[in-house]
Protein backbone atom coordinates (compact mmCIF):
# COMPACT_ATOMS: atom_id res chain seq x y z
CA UNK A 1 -6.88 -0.26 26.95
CA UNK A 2 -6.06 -1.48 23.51
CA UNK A 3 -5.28 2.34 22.88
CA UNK A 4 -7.43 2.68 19.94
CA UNK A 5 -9.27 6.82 19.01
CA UNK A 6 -12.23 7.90 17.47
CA UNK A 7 -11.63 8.79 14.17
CA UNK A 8 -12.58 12.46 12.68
CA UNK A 9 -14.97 11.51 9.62
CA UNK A 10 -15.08 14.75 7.48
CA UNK A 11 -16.64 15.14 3.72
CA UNK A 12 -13.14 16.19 2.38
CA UNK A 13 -10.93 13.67 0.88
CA UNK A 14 -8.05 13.49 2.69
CA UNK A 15 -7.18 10.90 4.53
CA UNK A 16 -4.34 11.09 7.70
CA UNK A 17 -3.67 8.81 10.03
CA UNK A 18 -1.05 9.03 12.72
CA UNK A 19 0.72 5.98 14.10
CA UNK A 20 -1.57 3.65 12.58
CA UNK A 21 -1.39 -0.22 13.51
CA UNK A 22 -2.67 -3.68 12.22
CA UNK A 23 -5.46 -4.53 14.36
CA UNK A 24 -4.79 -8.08 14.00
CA UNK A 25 -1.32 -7.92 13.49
CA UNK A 26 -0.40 -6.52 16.37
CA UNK A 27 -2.49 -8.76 18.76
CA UNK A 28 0.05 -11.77 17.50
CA UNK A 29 2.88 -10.31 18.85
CA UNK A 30 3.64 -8.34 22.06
CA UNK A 31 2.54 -4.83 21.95
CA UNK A 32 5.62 -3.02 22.02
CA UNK A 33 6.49 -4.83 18.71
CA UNK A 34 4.32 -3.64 16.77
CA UNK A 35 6.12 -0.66 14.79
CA UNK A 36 2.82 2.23 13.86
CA UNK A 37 3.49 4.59 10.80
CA UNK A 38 1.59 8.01 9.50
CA UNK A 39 0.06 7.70 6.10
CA UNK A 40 -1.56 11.12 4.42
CA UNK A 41 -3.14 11.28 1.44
CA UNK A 42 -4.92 14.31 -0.23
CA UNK A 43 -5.25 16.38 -3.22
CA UNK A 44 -1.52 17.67 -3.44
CA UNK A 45 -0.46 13.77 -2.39
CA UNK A 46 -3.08 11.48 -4.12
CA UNK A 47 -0.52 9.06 -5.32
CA UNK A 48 1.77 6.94 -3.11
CA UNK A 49 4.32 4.46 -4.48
CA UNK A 50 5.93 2.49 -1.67
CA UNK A 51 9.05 0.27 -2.13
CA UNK A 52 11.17 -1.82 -0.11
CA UNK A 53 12.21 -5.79 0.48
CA UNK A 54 9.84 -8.52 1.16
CA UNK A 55 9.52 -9.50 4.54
CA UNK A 56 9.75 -5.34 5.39
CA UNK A 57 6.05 -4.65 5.98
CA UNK A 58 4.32 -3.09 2.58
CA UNK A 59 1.94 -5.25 2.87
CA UNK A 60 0.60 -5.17 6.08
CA UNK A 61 0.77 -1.18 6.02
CA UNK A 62 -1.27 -1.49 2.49
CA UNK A 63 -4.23 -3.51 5.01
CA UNK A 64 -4.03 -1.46 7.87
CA UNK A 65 -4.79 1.67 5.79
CA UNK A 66 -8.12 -0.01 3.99
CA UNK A 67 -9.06 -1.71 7.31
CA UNK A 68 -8.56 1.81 9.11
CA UNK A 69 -10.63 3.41 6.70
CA UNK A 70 -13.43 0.51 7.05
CA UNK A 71 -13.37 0.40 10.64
CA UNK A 72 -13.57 3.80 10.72
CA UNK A 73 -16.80 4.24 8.69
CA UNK A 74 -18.18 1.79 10.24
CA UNK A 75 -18.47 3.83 13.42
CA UNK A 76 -16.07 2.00 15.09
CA UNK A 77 -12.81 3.13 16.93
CA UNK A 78 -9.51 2.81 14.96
CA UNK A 79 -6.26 1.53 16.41
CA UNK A 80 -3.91 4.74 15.63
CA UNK A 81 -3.08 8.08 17.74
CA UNK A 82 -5.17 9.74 15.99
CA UNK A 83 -7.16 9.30 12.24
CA UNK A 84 -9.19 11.92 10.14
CA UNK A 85 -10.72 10.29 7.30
CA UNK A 86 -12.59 11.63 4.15
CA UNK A 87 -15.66 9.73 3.44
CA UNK A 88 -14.99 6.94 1.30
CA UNK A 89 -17.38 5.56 -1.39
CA UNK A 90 -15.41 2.22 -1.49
CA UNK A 91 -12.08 0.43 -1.07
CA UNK A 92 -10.32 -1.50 -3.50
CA UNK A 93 -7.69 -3.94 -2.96
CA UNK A 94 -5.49 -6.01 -5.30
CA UNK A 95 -3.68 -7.69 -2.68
CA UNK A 96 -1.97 -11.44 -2.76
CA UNK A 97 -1.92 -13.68 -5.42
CA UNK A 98 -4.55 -15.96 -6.27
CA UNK A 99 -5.49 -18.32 -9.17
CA UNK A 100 -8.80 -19.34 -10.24
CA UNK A 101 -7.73 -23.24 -11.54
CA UNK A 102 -11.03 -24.63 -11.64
CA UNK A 103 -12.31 -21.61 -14.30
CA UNK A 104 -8.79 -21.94 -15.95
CA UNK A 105 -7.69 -18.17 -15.07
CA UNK A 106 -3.71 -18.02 -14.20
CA UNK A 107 -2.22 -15.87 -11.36
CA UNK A 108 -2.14 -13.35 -13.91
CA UNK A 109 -4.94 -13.09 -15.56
CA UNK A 110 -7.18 -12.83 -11.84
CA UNK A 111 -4.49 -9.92 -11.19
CA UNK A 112 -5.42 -7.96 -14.43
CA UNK A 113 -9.30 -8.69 -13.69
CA UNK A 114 -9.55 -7.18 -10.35
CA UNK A 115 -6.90 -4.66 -11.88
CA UNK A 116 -9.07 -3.91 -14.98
CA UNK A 117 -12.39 -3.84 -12.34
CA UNK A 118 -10.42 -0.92 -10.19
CA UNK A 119 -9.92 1.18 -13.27
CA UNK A 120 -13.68 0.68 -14.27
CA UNK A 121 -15.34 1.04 -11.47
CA UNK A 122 -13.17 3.13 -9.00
CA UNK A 123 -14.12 7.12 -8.70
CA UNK A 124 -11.98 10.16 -7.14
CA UNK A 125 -14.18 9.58 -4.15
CA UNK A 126 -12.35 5.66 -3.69
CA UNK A 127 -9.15 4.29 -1.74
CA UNK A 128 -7.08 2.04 -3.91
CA UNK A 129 -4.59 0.12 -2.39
CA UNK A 130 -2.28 -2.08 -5.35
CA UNK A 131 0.38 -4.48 -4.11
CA UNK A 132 2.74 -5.61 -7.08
CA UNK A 133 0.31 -5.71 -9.67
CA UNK A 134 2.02 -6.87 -13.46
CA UNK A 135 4.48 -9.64 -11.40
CA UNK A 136 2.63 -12.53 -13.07
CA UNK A 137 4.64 -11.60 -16.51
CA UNK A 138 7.89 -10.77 -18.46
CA UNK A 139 9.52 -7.92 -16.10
CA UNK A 140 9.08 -4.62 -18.80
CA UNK A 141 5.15 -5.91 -19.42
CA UNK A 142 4.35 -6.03 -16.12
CA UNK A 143 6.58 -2.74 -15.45
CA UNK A 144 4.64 -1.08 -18.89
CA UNK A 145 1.33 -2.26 -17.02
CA UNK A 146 2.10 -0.90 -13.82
CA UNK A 147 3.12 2.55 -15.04
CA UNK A 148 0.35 3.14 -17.22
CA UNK A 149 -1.91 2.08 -13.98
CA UNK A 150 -0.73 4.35 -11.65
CA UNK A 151 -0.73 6.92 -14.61
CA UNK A 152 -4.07 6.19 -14.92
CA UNK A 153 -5.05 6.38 -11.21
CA UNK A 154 -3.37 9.92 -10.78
CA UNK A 155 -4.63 11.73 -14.14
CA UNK A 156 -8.32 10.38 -14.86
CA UNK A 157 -9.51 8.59 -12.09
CA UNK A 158 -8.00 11.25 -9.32
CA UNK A 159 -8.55 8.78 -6.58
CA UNK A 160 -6.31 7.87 -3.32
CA UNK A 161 -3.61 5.19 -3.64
CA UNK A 162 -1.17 3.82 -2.38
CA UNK A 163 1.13 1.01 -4.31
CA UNK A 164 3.35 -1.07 -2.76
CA UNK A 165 5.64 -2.43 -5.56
CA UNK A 166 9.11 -3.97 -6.16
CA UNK A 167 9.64 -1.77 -9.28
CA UNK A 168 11.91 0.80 -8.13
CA UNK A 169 11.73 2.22 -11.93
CA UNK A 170 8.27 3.60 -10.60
CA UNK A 171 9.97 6.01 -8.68
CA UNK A 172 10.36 7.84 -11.28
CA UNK A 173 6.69 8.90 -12.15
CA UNK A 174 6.82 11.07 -9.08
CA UNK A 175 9.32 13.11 -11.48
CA UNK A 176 6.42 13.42 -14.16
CA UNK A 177 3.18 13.66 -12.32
CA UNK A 178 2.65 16.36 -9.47
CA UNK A 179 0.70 14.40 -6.89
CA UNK A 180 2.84 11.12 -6.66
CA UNK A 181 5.33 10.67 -3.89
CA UNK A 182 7.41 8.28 -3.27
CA UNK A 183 7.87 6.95 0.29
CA UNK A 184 10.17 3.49 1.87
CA UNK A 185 10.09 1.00 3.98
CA UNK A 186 13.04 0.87 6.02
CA UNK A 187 16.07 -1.74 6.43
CA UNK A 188 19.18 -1.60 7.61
CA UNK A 189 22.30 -3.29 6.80
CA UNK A 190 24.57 -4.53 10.23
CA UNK A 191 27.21 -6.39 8.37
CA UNK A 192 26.14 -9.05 6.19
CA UNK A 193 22.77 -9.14 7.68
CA UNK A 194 19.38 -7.02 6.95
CA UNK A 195 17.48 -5.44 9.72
CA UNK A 196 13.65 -4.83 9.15
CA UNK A 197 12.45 -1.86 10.90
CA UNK A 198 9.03 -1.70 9.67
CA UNK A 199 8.98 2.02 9.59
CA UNK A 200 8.17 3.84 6.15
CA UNK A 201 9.94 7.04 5.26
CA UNK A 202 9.94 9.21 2.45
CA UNK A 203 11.87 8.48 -0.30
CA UNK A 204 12.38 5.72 -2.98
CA UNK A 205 14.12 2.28 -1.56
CA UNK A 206 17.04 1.92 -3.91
CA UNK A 207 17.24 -2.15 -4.41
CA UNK A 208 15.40 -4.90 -3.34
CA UNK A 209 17.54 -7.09 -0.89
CA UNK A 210 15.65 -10.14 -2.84
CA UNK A 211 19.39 -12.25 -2.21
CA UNK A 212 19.12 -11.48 1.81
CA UNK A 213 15.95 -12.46 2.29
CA UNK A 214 16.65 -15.89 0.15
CA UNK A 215 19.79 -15.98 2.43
CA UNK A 216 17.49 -15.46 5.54
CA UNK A 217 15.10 -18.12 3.94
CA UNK A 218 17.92 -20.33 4.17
């Protein structure tokens, strides 16, 4: 009854899931609320960069892929219409922000750690999922270390990821690099206000909204 499938587990490595949800999420709100989206990744689509405003959803999409992916290799059901999932060998996240005060490490410098860890340790076989990694500096270093990551990522690592990031300039690598696509979260403008759908769609987001969502922070 909480309309959740069992997954396909195949050797391959794509990934597709259709009408994924938040598992926990979407038990905090009533059920028709809860907006699902399709995520595929495989060898012609390795890459995904994801844009859009705060408040719109990237990150809970980001942890509903990785806890998909878990839940389903676990040998559990997932909550989605339907999932097929290449075997994993692990799942990395660099999600939130987090400072390590007591050992003197910044915001930043925990980001570039578990950053830096990813690009050591992750293989073509792994799931990384980045949200706004390089914020914790000057705008064009943390856009310089963002680029090179995901350049990284798609040409010697070859693994699945997905990026949710408020550098639209990003967009662009999808120009340059043959498995990178660009895909949005969607908002719509009534007026003078922002609507969040919390659907993605493909396509770059073309600005940030940051003033609206100060304006809706009051």
């Amino acid at each position: 009854h909480e309309h959740y499938v069992r997954p396909t587990i195949t050797t391959s490595s794509a990934l597709e899931i259709v009408g994924g949800r938040h598992p926990v999420v979407e038990r905090t709100m009533p059920r028709e609320q809860f907006i699902p989206n399709d995520v595929r990744l495989d060898d012609t689509q390795r890459v995904i960069i994801l844009t859009g405003p705060n408040m719109a959803g990237k990150s809970t999409i980001l942890r509903q892929i990785g806890l998909i992916v878990i839940m389903a290799q676990v040998g559990a059901f997932v909550p989605a219409t339907s999932a097929t999932i290449g075997l994993c060998d692990r799942v990395f996240t660099r999600v939130g922000a987090s400072d390590d005060l007591g050992r003197g490490q910044s915001t930043f410098m925990v980001e570039m750690s578990e950053t830096s860890a990813i690009l050591h340790t992750a293989s073509a076989r792994s799931l990384v999922l980045l949200d706004e990694i390089g914020r914790g500096t000057a705008t064009w270093d943390g856009l310089s270390i963002a680029w090179a990551v995901t350049e990284h990522l798609h040409e010697r690592i070859g693994c699945k990821t997905v990026f949710a990031t408020h550098y639209h300039e990003l967009t662009r690598l999808a120009e340059d690099l043959p498995a990178v696509r660009n895909f949005n979260v969607v908002v719509r403008e009534v007026g003078e206000r922002i609507v969040f759908l919390h659907r993605v769609q493909p396509g770059g987001a073309d600005r940030s909204y940051g003033i609206e969502v100060g304006r809706l922070a009051g």
